[in-house]
C-alpha atoms as a PDB file:
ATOM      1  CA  UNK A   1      25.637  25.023 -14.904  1.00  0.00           C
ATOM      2  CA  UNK A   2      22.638  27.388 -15.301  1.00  0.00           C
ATOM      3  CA  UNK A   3      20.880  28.896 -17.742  1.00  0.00           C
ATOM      4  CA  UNK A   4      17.379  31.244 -17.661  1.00  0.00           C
ATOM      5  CA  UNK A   5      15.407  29.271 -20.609  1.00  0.00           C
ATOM      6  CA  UNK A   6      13.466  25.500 -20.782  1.00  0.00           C
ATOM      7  CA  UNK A   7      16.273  22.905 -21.724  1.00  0.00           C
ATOM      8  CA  UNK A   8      12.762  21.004 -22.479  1.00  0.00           C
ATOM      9  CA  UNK A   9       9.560  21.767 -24.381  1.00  0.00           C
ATOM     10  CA  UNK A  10       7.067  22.194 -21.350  1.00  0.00           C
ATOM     11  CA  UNK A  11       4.271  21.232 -23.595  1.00  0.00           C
ATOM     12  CA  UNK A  12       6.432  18.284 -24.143  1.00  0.00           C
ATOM     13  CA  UNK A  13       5.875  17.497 -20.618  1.00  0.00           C
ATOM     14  CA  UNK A  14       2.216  18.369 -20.267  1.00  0.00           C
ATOM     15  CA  UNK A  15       1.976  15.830 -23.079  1.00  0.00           C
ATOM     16  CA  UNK A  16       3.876  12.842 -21.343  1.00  0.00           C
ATOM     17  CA  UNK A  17       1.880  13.445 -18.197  1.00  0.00           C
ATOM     18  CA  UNK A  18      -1.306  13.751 -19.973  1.00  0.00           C
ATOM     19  CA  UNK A  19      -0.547  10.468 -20.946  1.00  0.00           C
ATOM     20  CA  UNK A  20       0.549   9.176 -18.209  1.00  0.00           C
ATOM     21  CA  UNK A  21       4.442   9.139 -19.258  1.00  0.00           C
ATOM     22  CA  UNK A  22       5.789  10.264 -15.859  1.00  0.00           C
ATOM     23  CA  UNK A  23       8.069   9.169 -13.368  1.00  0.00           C
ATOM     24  CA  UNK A  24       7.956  10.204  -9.615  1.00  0.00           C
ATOM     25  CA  UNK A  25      10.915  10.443  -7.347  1.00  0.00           C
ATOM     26  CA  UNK A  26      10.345   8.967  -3.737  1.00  0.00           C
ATOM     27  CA  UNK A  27      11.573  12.136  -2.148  1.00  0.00           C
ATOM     28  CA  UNK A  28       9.273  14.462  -4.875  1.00  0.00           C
ATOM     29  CA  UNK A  29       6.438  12.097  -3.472  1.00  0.00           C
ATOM     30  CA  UNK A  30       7.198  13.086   0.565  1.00  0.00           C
ATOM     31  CA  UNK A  31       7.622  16.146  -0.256  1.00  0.00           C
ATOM     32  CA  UNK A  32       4.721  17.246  -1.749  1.00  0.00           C
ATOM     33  CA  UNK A  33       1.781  14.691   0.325  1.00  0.00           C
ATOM     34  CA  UNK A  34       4.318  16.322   3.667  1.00  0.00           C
ATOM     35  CA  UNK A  35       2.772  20.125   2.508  1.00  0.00           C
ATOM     36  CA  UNK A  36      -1.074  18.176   1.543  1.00  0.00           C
ATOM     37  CA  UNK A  37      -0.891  17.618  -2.180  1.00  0.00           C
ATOM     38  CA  UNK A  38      -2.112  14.165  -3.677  1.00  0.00           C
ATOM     39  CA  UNK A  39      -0.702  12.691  -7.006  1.00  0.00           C
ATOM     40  CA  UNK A  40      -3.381  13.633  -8.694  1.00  0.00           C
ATOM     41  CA  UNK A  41      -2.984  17.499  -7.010  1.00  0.00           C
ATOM     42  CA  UNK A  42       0.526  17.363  -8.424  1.00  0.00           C
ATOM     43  CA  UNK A  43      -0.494  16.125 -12.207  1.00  0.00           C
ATOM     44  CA  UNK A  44      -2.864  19.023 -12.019  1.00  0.00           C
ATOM     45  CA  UNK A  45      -0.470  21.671 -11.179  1.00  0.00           C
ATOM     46  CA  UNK A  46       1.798  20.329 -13.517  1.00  0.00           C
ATOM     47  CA  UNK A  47      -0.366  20.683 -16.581  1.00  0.00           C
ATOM     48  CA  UNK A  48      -0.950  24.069 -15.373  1.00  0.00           C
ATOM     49  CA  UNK A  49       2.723  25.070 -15.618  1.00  0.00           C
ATOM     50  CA  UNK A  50       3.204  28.254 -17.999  1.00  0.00           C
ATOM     51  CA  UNK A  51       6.444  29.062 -19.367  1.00  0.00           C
ATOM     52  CA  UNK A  52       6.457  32.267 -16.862  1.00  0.00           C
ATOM     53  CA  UNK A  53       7.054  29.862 -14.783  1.00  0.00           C
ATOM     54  CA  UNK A  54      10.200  28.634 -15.391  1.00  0.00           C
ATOM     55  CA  UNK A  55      12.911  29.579 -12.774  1.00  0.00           C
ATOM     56  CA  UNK A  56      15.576  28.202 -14.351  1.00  0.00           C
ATOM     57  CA  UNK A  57      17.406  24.994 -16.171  1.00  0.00           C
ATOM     58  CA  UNK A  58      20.333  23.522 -14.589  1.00  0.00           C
ATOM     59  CA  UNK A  59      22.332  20.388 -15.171  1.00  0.00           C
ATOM     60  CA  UNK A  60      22.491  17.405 -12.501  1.00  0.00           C
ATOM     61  CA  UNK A  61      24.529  17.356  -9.470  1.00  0.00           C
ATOM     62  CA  UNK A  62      25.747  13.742 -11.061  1.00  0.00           C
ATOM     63  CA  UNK A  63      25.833  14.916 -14.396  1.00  0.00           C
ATOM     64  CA  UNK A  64      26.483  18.169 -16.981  1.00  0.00           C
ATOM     65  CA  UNK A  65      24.840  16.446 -19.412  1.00  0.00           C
ATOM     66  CA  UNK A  66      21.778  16.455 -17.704  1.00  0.00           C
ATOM     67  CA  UNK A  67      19.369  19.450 -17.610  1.00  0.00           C
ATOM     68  CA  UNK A  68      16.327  19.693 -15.195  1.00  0.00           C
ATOM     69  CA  UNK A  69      13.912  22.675 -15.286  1.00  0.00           C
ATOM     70  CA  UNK A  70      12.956  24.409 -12.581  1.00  0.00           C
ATOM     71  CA  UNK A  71       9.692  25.899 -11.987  1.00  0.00           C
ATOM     72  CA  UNK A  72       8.140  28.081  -9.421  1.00  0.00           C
ATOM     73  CA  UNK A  73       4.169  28.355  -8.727  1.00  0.00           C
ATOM     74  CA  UNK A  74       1.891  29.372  -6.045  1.00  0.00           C
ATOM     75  CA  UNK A  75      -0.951  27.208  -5.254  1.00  0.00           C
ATOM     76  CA  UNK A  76      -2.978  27.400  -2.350  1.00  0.00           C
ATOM     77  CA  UNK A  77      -0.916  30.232  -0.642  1.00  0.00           C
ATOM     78  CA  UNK A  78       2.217  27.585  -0.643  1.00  0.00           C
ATOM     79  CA  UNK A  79       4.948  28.611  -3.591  1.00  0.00           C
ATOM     80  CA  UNK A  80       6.663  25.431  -4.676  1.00  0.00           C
ATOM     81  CA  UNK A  81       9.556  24.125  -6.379  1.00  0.00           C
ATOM     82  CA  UNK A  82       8.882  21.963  -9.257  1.00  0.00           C
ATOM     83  CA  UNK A  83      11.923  20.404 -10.884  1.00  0.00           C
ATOM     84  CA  UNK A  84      11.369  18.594 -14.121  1.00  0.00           C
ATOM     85  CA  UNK A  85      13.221  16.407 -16.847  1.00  0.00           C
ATOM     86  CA  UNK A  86      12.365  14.391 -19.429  1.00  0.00           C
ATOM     87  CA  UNK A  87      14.581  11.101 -20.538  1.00  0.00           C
ATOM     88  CA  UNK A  88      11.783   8.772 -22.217  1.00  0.00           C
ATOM     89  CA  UNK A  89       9.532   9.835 -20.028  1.00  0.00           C
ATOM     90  CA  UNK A  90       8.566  12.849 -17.497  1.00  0.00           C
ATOM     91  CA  UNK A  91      10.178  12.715 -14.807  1.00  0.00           C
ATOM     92  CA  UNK A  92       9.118  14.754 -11.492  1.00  0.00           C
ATOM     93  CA  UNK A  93      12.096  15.225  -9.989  1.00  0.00           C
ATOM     94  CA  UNK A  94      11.421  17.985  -6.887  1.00  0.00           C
ATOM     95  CA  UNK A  95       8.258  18.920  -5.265  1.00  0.00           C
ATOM     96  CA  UNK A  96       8.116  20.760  -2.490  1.00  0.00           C
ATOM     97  CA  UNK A  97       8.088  24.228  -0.449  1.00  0.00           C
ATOM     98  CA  UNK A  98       9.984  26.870  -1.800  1.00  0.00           C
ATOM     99  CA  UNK A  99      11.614  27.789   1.382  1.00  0.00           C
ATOM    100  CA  UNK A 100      13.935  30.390  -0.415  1.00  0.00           C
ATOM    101  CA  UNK A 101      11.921  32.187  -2.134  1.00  0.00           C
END
């Protein structure tokens, strides 16, 4: 399923990762030092997330119940594909080259 608004607050998730509430997938982590960003790169992008960024929310390929938000953002000529979720923490999901945009 699909929908075009946040399933989560995205100052929600500023907040956790501010606060260093956050959760990075293995395969986000390749992804994004594969295309040159750092952690700390990725934290920075991610606080400066705007709502115009959203893409879209979508549920889990394991799971309807679950909703992850997608974002798109440019950043250093490179548009990426950030997909976020929050369970008791942020959790970076996807980060990597938007190859279909």
């Amino acid at each position: 399923m699909e929908k075009r608004v946040a399933h989560y607050n995205l100052d929600s998730i500023k907040e956790l990762v501010k606060n260093n509430h956050y959760y990075i997938t293995g395969s986000a982590r390749t992804s994004y030092t594969n295309i040159g960003f750092t952690d700390d790169d990725v934290i920075e992008i991610i606080i400066g997330l705007s709502s115009s960024n959203l893409y879209k929310s979508m549920s889990s390929y394991h799971s309807n119940q679950i909703w992850q938000d997608v974002y798109h953002k440019t950043v250093k000529q490179i548009k990426l594909y950030i997909k976020l979720q929050i369970n008791e923490k942020a959790k970076i999901i996807s980060f990597k080259e938007n190859e279909n945009d």
